[in-house]
Protein backbone atom coordinates (compact mmCIF):
# COMPACT_ATOMS: atom_id res chain seq x y z
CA UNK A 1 94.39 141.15 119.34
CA UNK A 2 98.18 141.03 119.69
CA UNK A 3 99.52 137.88 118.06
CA UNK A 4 102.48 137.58 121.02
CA UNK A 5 99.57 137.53 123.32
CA UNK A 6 97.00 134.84 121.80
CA UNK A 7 100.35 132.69 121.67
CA UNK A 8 100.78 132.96 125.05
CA UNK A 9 97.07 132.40 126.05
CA UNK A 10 97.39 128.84 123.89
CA UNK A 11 100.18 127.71 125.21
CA UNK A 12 99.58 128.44 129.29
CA UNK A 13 95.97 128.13 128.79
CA UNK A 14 95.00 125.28 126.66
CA UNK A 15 98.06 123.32 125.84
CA UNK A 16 100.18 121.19 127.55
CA UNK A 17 104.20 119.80 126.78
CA UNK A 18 104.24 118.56 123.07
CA UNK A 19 101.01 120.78 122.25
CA UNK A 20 98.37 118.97 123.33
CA UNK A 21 95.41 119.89 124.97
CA UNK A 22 95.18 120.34 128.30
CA UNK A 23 91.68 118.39 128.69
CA UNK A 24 91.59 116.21 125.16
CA UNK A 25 88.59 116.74 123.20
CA UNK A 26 88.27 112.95 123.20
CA UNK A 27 88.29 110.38 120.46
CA UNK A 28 85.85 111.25 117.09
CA UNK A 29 84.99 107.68 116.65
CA UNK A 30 81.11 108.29 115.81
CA UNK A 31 80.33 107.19 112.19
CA UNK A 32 78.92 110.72 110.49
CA UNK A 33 77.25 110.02 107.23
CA UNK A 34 78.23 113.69 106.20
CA UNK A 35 81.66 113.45 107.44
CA UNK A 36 84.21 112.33 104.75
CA UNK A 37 87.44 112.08 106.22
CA UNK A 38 88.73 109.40 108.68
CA UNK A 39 92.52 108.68 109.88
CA UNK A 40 93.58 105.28 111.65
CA UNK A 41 96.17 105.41 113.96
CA UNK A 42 96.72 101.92 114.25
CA UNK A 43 98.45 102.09 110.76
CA UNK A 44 98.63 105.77 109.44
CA UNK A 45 96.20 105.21 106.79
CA UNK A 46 93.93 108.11 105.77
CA UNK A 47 90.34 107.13 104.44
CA UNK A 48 87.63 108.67 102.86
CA UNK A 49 83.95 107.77 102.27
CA UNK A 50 81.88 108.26 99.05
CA UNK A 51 79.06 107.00 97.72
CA UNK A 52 79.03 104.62 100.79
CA UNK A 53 82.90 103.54 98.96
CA UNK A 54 85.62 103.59 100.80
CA UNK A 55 88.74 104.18 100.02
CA UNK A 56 92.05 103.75 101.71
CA UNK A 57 95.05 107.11 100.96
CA UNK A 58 98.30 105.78 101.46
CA UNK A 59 101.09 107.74 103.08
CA UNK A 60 103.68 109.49 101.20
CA UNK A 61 107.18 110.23 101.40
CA UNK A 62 107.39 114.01 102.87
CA UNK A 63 110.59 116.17 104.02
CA UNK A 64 107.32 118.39 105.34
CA UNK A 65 106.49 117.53 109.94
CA UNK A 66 102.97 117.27 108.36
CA UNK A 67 101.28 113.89 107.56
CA UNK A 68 101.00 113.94 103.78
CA UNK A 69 98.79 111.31 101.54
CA UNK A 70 98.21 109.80 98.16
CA UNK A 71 95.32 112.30 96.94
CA UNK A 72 94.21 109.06 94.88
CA UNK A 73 92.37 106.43 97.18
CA UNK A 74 92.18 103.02 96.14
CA UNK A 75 88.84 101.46 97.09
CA UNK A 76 88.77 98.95 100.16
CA UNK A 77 86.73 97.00 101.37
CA UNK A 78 85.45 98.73 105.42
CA UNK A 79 88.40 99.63 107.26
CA UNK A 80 88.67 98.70 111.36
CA UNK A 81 87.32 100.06 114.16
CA UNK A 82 90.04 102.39 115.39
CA UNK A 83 88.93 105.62 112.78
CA UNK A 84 89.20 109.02 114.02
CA UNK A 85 87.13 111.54 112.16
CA UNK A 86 90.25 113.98 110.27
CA UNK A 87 90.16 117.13 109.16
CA UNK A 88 92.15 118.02 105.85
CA UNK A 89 93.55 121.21 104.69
């Protein structure tokens, strides 16, 4: 498939001004005991469970439009109620 073309589908289709969806996916708040990864809005904190542990990433200083963290986490004690599961890459 033609790249120009899938663009175009994404962007009339599914997406709306400022890239996001046309009907949201809605919020990933459902506590997954396989899922690792949560992000909190409220204060831009990434967190990650292990061993039932959690542990807060702190946000770093980036020139990069992407979100960066510490890769460290520092254990905490449970974080609030406003986590989003995250996806990292």
């Amino acid at each position: 498939m033609d790249w120009k073309l899938w663009q175009e589908f994404l962007r009339k289709g599914i997406l709306s001004r400022g890239r996001q969806l046309n009907t949201p996916l809605g919020l990933w708040l459902k506590r997954d005991s396989d899922w690792t990864w949560y992000f909190s809005r409220k204060d831009s904190t990434l967190w990650s469970i292990r061993s039932d542990i959690w542990h807060q990433h702190k946000q770093v200083d980036s020139s990069s439009q992407a979100l960066m963290f510490s890769e460290l986490g520092i254990p905490e004690t449970p974080p609030h109620e406003d986590l989003e599961m995250a996806i990292i890459i």
